[in-house]
C-alpha atoms as a PDB file:
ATOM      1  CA  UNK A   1       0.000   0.000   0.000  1.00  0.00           C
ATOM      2  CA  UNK A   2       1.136   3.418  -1.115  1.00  0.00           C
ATOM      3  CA  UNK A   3       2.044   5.970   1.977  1.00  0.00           C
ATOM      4  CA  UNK A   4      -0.849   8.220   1.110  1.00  0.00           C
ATOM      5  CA  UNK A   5      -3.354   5.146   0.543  1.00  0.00           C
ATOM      6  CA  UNK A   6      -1.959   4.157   4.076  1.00  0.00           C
ATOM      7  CA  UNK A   7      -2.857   7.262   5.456  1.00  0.00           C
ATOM      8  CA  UNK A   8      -5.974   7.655   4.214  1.00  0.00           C
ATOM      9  CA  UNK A   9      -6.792   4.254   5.333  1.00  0.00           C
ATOM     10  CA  UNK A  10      -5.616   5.231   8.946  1.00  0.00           C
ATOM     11  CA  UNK A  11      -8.148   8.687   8.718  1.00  0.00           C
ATOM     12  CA  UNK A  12     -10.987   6.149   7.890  1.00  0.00           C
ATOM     13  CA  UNK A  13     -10.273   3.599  10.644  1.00  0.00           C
ATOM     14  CA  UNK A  14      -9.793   6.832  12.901  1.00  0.00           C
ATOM     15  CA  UNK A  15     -13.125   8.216  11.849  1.00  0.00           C
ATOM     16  CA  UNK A  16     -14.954   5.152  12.280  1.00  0.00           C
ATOM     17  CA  UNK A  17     -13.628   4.327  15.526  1.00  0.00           C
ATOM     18  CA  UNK A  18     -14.842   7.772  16.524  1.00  0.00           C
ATOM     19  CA  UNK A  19     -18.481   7.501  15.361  1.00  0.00           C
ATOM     20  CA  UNK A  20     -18.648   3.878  17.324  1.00  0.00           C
ATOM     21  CA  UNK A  21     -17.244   5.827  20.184  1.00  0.00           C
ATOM     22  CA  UNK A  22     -20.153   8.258  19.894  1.00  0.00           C
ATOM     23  CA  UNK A  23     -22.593   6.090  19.425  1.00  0.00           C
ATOM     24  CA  UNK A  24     -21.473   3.213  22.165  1.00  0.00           C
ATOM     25  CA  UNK A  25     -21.272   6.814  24.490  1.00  0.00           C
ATOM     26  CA  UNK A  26     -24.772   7.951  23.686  1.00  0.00           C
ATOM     27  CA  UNK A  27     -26.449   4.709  23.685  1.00  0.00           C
ATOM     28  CA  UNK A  28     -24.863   4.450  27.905  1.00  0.00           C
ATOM     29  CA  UNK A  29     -26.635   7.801  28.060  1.00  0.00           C
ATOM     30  CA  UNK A  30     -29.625   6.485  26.474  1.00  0.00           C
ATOM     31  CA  UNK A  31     -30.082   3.638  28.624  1.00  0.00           C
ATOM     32  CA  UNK A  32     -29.272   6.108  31.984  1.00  0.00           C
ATOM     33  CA  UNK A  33     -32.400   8.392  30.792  1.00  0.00           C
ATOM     34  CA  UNK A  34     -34.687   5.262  30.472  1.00  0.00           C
ATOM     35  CA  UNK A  35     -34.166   4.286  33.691  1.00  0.00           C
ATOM     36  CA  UNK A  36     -34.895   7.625  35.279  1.00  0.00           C
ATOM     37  CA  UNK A  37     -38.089   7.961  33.683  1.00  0.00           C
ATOM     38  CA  UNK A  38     -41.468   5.958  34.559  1.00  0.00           C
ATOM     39  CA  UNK A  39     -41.178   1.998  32.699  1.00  0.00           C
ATOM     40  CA  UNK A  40     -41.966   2.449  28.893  1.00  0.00           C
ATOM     41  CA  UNK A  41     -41.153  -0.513  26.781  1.00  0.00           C
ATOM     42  CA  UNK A  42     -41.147   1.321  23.390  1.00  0.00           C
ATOM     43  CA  UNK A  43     -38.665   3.473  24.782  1.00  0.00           C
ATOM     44  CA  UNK A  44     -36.275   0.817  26.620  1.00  0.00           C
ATOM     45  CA  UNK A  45     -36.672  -0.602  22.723  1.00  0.00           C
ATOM     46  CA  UNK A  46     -36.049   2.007  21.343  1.00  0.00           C
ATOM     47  CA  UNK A  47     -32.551   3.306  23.379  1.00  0.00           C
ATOM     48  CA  UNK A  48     -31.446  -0.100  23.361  1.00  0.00           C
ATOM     49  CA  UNK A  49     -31.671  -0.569  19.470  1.00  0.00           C
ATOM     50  CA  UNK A  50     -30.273   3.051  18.716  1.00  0.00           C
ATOM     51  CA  UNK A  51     -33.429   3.868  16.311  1.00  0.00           C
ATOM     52  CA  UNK A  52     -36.803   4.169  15.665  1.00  0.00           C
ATOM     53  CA  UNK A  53     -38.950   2.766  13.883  1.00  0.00           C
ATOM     54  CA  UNK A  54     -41.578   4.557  11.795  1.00  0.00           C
ATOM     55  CA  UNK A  55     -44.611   3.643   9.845  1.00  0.00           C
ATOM     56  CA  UNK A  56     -44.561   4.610   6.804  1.00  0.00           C
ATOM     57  CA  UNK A  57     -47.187   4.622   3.782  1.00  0.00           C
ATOM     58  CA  UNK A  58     -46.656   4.448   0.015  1.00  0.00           C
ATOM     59  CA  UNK A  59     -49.393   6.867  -1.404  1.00  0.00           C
ATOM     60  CA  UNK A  60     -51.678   8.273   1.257  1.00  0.00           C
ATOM     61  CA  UNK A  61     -51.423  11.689  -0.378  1.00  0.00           C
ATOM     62  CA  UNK A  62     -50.717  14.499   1.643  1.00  0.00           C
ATOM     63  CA  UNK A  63     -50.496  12.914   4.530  1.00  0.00           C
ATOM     64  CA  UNK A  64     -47.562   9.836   3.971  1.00  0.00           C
ATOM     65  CA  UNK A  65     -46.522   8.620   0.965  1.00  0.00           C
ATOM     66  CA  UNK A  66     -43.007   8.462  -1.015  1.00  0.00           C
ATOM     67  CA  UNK A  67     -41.215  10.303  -3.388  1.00  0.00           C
ATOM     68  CA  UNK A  68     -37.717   9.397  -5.106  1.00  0.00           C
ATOM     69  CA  UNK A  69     -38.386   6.385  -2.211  1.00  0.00           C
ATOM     70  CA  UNK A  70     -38.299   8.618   0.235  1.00  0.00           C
ATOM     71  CA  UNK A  71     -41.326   9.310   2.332  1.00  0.00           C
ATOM     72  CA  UNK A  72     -42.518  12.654   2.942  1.00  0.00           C
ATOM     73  CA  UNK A  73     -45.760  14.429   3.760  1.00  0.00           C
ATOM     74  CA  UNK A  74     -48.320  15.859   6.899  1.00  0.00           C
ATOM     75  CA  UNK A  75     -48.286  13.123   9.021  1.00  0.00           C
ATOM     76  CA  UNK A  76     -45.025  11.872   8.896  1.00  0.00           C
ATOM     77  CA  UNK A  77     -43.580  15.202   9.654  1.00  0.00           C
ATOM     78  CA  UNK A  78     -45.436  14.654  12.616  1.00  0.00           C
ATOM     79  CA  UNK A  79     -44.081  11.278  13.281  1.00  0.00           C
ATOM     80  CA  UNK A  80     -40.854  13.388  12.891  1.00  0.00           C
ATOM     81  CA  UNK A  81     -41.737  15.907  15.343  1.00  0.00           C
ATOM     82  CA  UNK A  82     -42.509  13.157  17.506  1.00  0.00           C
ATOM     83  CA  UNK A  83     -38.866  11.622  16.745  1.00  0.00           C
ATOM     84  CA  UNK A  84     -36.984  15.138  18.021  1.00  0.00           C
ATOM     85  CA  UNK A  85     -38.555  15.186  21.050  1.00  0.00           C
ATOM     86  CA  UNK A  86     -37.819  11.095  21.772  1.00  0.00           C
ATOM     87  CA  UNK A  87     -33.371  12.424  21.167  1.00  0.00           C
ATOM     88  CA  UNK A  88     -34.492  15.248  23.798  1.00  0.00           C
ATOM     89  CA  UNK A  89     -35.711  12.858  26.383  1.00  0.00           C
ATOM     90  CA  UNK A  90     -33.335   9.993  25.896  1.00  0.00           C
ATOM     91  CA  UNK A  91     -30.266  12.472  24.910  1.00  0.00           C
ATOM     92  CA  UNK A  92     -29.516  10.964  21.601  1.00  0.00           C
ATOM     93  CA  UNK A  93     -28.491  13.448  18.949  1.00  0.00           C
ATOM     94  CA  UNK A  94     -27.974  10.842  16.728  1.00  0.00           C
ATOM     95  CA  UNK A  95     -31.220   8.474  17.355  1.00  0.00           C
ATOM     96  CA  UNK A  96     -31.509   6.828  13.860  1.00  0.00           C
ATOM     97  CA  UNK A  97     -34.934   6.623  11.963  1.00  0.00           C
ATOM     98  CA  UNK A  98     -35.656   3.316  10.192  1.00  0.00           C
ATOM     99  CA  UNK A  99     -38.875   3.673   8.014  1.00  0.00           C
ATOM    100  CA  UNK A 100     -41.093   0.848   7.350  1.00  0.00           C
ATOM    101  CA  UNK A 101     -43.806   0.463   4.316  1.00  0.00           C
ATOM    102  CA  UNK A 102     -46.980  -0.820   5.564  1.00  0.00           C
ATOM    103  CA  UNK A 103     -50.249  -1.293   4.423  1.00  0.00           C
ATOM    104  CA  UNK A 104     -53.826  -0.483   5.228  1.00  0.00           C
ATOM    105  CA  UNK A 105     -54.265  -4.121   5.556  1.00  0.00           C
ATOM    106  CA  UNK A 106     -50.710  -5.085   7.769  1.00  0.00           C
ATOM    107  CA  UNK A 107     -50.222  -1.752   9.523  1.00  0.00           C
ATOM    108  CA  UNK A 108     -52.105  -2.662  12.619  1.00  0.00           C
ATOM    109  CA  UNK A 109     -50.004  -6.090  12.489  1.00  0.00           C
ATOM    110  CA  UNK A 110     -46.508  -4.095  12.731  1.00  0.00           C
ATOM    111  CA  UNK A 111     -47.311  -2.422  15.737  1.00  0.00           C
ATOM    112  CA  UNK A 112     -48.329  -5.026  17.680  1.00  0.00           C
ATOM    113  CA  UNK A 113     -45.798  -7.494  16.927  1.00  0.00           C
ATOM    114  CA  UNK A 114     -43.184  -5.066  17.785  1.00  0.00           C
ATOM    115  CA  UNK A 115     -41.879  -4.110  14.069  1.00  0.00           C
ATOM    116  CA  UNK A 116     -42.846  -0.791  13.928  1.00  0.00           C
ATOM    117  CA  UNK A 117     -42.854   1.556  16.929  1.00  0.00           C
ATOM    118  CA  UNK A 118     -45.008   4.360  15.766  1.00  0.00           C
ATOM    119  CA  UNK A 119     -46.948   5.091  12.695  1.00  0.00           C
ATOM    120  CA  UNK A 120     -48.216   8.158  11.742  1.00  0.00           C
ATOM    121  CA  UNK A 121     -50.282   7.664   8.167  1.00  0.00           C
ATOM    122  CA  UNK A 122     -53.776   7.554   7.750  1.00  0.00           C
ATOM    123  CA  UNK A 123     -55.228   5.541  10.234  1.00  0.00           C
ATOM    124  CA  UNK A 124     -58.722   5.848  11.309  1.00  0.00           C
ATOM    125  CA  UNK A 125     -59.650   6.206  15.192  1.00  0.00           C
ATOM    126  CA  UNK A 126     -62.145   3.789  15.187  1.00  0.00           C
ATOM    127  CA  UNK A 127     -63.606   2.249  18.465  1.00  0.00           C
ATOM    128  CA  UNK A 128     -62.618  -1.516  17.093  1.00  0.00           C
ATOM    129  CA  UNK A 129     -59.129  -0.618  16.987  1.00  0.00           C
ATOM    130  CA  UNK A 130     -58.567   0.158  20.595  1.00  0.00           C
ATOM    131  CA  UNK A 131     -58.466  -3.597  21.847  1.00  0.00           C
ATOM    132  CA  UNK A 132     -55.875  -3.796  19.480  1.00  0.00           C
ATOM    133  CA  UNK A 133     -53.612  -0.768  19.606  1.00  0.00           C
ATOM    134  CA  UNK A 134     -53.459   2.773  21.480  1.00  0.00           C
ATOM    135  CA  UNK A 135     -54.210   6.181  19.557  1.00  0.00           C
ATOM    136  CA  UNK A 136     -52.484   9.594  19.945  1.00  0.00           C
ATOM    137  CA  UNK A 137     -54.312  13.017  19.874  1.00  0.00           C
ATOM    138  CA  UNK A 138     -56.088  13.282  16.997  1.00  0.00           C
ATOM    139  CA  UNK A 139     -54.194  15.002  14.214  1.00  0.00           C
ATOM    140  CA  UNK A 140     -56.682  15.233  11.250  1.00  0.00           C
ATOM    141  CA  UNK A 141     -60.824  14.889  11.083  1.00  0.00           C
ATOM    142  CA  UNK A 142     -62.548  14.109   8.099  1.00  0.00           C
ATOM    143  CA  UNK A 143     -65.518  12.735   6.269  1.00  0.00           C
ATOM    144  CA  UNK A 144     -66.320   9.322   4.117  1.00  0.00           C
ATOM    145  CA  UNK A 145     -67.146  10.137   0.678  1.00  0.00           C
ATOM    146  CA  UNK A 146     -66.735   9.283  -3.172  1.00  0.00           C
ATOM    147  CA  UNK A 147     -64.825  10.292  -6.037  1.00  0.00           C
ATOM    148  CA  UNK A 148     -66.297   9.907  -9.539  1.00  0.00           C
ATOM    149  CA  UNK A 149     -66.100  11.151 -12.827  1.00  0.00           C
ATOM    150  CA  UNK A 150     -68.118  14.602 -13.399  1.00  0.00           C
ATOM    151  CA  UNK A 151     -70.113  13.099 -16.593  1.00  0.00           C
ATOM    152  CA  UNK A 152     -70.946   9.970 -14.905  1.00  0.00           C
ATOM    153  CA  UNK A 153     -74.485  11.477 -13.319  1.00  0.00           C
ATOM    154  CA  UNK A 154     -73.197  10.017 -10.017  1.00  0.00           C
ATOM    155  CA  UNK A 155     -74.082  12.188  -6.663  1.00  0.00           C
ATOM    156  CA  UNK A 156     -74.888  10.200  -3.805  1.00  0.00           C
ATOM    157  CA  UNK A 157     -75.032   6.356  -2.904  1.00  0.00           C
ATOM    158  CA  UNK A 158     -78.203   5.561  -4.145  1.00  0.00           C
ATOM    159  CA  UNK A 159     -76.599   6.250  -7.762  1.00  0.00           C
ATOM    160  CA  UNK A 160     -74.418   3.295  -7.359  1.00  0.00           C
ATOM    161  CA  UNK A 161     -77.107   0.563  -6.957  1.00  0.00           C
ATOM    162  CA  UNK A 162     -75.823  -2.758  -9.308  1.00  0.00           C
ATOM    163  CA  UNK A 163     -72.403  -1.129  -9.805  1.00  0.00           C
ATOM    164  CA  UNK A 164     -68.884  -1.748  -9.416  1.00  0.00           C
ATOM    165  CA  UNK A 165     -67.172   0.735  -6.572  1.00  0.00           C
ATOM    166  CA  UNK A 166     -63.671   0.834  -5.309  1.00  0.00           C
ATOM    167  CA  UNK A 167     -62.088   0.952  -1.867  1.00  0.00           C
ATOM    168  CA  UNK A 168     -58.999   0.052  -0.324  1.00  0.00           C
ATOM    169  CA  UNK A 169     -58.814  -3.133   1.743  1.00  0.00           C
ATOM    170  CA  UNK A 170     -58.689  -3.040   5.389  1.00  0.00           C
ATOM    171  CA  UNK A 171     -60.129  -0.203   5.698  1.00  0.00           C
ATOM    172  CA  UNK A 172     -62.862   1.625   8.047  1.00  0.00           C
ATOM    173  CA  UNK A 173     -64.257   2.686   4.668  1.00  0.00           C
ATOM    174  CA  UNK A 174     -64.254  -0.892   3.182  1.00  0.00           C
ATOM    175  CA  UNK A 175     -66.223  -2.089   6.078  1.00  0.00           C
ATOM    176  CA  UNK A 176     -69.022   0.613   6.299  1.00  0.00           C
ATOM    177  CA  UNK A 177     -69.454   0.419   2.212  1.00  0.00           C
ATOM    178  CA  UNK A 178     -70.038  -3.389   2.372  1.00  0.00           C
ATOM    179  CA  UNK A 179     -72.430  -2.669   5.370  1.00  0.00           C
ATOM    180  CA  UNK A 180     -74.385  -0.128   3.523  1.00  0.00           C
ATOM    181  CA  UNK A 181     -74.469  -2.118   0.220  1.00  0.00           C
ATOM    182  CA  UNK A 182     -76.646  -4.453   2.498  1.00  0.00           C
ATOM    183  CA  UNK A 183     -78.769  -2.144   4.851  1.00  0.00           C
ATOM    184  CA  UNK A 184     -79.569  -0.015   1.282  1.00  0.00           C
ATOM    185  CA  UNK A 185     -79.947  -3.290  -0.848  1.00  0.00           C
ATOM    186  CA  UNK A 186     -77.559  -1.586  -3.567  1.00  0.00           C
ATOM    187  CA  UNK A 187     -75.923  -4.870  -4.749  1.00  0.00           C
ATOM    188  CA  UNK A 188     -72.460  -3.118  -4.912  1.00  0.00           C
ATOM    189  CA  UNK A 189     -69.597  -5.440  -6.321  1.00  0.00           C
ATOM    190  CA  UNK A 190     -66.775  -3.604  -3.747  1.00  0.00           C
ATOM    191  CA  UNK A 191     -63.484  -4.240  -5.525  1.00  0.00           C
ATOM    192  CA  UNK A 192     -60.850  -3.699  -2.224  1.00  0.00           C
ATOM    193  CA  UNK A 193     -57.827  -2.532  -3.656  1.00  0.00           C
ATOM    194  CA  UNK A 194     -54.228  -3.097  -2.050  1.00  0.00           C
ATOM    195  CA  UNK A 195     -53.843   0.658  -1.601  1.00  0.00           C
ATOM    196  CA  UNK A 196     -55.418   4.013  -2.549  1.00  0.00           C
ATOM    197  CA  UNK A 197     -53.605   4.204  -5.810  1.00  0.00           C
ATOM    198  CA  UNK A 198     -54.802   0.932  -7.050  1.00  0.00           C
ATOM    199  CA  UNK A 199     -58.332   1.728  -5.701  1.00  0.00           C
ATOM    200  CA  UNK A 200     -58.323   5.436  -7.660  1.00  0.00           C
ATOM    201  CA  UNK A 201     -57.081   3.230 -10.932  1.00  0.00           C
ATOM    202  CA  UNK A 202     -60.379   1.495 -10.874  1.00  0.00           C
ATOM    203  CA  UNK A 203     -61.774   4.371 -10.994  1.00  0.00           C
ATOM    204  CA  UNK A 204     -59.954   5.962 -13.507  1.00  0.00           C
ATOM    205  CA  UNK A 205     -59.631   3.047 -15.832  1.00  0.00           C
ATOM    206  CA  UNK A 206     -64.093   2.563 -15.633  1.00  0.00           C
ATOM    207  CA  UNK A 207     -63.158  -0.482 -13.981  1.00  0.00           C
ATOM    208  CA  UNK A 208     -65.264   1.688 -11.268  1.00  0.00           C
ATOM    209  CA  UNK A 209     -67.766   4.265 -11.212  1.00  0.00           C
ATOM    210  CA  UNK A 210     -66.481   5.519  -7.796  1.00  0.00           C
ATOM    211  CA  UNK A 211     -63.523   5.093  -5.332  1.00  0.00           C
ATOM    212  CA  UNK A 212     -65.423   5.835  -1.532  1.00  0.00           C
ATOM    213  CA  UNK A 213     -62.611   6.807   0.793  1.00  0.00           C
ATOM    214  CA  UNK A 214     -61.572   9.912   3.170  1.00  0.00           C
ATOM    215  CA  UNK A 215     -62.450  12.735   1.481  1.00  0.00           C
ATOM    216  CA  UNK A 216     -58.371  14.125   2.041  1.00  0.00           C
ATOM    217  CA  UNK A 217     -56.529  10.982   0.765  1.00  0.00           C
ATOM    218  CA  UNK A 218     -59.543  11.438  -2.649  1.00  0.00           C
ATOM    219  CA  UNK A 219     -58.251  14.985  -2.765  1.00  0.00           C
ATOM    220  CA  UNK A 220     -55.048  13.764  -3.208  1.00  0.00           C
ATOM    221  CA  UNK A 221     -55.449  11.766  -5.863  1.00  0.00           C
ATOM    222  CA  UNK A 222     -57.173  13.833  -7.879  1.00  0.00           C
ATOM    223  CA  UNK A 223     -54.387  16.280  -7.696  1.00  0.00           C
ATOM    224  CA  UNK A 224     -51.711  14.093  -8.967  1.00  0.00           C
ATOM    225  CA  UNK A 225     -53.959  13.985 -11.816  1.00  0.00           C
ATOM    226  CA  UNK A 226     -53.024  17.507 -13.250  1.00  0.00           C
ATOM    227  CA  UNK A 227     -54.982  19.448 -15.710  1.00  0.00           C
ATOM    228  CA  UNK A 228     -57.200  15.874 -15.894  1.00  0.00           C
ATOM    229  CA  UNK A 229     -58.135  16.806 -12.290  1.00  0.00           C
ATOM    230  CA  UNK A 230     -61.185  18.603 -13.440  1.00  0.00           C
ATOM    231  CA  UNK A 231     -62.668  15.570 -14.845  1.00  0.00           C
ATOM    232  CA  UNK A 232     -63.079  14.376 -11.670  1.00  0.00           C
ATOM    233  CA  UNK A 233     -65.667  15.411  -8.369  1.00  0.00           C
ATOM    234  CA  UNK A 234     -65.848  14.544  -4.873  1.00  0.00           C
ATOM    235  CA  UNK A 235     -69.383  14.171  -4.009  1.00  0.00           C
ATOM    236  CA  UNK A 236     -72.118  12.162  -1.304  1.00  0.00           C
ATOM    237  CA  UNK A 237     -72.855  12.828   1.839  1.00  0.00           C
ATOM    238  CA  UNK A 238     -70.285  11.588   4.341  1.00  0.00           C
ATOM    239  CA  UNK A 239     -70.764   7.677   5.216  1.00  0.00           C
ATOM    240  CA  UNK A 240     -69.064   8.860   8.589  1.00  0.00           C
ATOM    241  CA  UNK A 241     -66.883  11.420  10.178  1.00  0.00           C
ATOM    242  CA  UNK A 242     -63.346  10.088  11.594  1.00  0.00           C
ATOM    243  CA  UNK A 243     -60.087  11.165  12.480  1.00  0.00           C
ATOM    244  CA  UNK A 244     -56.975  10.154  12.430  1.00  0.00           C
ATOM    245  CA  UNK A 245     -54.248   9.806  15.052  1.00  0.00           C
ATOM    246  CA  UNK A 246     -50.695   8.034  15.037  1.00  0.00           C
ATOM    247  CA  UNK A 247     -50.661   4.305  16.224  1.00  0.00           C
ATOM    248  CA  UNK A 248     -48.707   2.551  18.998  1.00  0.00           C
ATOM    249  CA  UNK A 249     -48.583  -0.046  21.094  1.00  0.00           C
ATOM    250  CA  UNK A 250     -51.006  -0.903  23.829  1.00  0.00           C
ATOM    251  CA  UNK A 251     -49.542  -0.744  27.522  1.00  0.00           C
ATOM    252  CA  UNK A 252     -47.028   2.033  27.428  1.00  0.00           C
ATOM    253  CA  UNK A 253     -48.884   5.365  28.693  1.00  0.00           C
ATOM    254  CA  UNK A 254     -45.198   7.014  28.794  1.00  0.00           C
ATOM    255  CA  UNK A 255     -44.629   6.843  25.022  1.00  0.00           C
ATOM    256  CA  UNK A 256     -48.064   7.614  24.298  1.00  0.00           C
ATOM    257  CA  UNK A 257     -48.007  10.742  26.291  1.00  0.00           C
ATOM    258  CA  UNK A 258     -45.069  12.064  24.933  1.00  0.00           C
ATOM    259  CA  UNK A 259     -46.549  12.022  21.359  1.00  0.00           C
ATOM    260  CA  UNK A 260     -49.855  12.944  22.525  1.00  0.00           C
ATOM    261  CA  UNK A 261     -48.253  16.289  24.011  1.00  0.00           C
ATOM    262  CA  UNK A 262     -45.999  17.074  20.853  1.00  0.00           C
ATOM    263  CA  UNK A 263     -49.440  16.955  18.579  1.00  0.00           C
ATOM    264  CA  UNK A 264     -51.056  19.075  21.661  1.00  0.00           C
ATOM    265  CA  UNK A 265     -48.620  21.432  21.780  1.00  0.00           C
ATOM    266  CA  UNK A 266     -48.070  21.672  17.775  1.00  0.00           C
ATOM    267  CA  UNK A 267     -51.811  22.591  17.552  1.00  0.00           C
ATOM    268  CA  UNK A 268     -52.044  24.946  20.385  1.00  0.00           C
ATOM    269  CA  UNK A 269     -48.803  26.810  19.209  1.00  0.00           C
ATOM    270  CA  UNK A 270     -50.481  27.488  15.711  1.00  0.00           C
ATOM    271  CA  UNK A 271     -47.600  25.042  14.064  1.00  0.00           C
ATOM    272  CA  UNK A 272     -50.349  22.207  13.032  1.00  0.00           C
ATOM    273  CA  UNK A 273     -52.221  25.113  11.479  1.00  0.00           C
ATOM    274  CA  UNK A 274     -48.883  26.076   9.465  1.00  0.00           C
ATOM    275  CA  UNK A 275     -48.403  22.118   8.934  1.00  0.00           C
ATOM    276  CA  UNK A 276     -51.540  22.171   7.077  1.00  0.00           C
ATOM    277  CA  UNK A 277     -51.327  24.975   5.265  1.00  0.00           C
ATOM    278  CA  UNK A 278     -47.977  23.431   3.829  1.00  0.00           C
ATOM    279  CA  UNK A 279     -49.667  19.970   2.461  1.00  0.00           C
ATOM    280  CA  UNK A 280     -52.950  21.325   2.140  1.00  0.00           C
ATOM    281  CA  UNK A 281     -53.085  24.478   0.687  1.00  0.00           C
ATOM    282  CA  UNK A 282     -49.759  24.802  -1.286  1.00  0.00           C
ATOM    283  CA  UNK A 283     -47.826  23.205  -3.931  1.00  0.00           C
ATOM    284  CA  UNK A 284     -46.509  19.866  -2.575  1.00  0.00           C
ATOM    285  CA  UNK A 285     -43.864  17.096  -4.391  1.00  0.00           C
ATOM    286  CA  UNK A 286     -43.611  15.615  -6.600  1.00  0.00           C
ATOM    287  CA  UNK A 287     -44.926  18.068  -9.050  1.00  0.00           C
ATOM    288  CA  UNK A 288     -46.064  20.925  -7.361  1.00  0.00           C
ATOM    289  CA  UNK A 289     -49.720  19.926  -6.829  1.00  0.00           C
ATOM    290  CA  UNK A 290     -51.531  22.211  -4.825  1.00  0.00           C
ATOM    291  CA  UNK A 291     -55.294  19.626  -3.003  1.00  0.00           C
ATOM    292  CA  UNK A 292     -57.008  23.296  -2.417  1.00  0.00           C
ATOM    293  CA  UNK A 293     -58.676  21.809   0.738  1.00  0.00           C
ATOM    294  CA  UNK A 294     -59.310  24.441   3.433  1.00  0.00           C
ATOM    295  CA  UNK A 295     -59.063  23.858   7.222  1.00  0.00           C
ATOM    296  CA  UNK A 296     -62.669  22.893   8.254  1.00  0.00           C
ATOM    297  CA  UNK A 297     -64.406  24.113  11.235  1.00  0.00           C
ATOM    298  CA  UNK A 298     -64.351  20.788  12.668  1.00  0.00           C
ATOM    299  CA  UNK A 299     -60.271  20.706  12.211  1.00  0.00           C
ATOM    300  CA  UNK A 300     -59.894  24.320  14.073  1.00  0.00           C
ATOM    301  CA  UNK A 301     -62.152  22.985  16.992  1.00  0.00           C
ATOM    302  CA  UNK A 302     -60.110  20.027  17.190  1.00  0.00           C
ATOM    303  CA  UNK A 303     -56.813  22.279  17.383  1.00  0.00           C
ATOM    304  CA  UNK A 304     -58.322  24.256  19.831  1.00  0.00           C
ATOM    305  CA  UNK A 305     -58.821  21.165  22.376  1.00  0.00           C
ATOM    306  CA  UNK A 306     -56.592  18.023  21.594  1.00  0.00           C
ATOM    307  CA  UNK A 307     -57.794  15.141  22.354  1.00  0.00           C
ATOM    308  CA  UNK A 308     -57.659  11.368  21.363  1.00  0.00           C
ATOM    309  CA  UNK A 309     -61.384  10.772  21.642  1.00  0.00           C
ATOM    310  CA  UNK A 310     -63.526   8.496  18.720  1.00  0.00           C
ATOM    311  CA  UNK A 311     -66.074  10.277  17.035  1.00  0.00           C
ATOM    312  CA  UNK A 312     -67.563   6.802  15.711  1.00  0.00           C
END
């Protein structure tokens, strides 16, 4: 080896040996934080695995969804929020932040087998969850409705009787639509797409006449369709109001806390409000698409009093 490769070889090893010093040193300081706070699992977990683990979605536009494989959006710069305040209380600078893809059909399944430790997407508040998995503050409220094409004649539910709709599996909004394709007698055929840009292709391919969903995430796709985005409408009245709130496991009132009072405090501070005008009201990646979807009444009341309450 040449002197100069040599060297450079020695700067490396040097280097490296410093970062493992850092990190060895700030995982010690991790663990000493953990154990002078009140027992929380997911953050023991967390300190002891130097990362965590986020929940991440593929195309829940605005709220969590990728671009250049890289996710992005409303909700997960909550989860990221939620991620600075975590390095405060367990003094690591350097906490890493491993993202996971999930589903709308596995995402309750990561969190309770441990694989992801919080995920901040699109995930309804629904009473049938909480056997399963705890709930933050709600960060988002919303209604159930459809997307169809402006020439179809479609307006409410009744105009769907003996046709094909889309939805995306495991769902809140899977489960009502069956249910109301039976109390109404409309003989839908429900095709339940793997995820909301599958379920919006239906639609935009006439494989379906509508895609039901939260009004938001329909929003969304609409957008990404450019100037086409005229061709479509978001109409019905709303199956059901929801909200959504960030996910986590059952048992640990310390994590859940600690993200409940970062969502408090970013909607009490006016921040949320900022948040939202960011993903909602402006031009957002990929292309600059701007949802034009003002801040309801029923999202300033919520900012005005947090809280992690159901409205089903």
């Amino acid at each position: 080896m040449k002197p100069k490769h040599a060297i450079a070889a020695l700067a490396l090893l040097t280097t490296a040996g410093a970062h493992a010093a850092t990190a060895a040193a700030e995982l010690v300081k991790a663990q000493t934080a953990v154990d002078q706070m009140p027992p929380s699992a997911t953050l023991r977990k967390i300190a002891e695995n130097g990362a965590i683990v986020l929940g991440t979605r593929e195309s829940s536009v605005p709220f969590s969804y990728t671009v250049k494989q890289q996710p992005v959006g409303y909700s997960y710069d909550i989860a990221l929020k939620v991620v600075g305040e975590i390095k405060k209380r367990l003094n690591m600078p350097n906490l890493a932040v491993k993202n996971v893809m999930v589903t709308s059909a596995n995402r309750i399944s990561y969190v309770v087998n441990n694989q992801v430790d919080l995920e901040c997407g699109s995930t309804a508040h629904v009473a049938e969850r909480d056997p399963l998995v705890a709930f933050s503050n709600s960060f988002f409220q919303y209604g159930i409705r459809m997307a169809v094409k402006k020439n179809s004649g479609i307006r409410d539910y009744d105009d769907l009787a003996n046709k094909t709709v889309s939805t995306t599996a495991g769902t809140s909004d899977e489960r009502m639509l069956r249910q109301m394709s039976i109390d109404r007698k409309l003989n839908l055929r429900i095709i339940s797409a793997r995820d909301h840009a599958e379920a919006f292709a239906a639609l935009k391919s006439n494989r379906a006449v509508a895609f039901v969903m939260d009004d938001p995430l329909l929003y969304g796709k609409i957008a990404q369709e450019g100037a086409a985005r005229n061709d479509y409408v978001v109409t019905g009245a709303p199956l059901a109001n929801e909200a959504y709130g960030c996910m986590m496991r059952k048992g640990d009132p310390v994590f859940k806390q600690i993200v409940d009072d970062v969502i408090a405090n970013m909607q009490r501070s006016g921040e949320a409000t900022k948040l939202y005008e960011t993903w909602f009201m402006r031009p957002i990646p990929p292309d600059g698409m701007n949802l034009q979807f003002p801040m309801s009444a029923e999202m300033k009341a919520l900012f005005a009093n947090p809280n992690d309450r159901t409205i089903d």
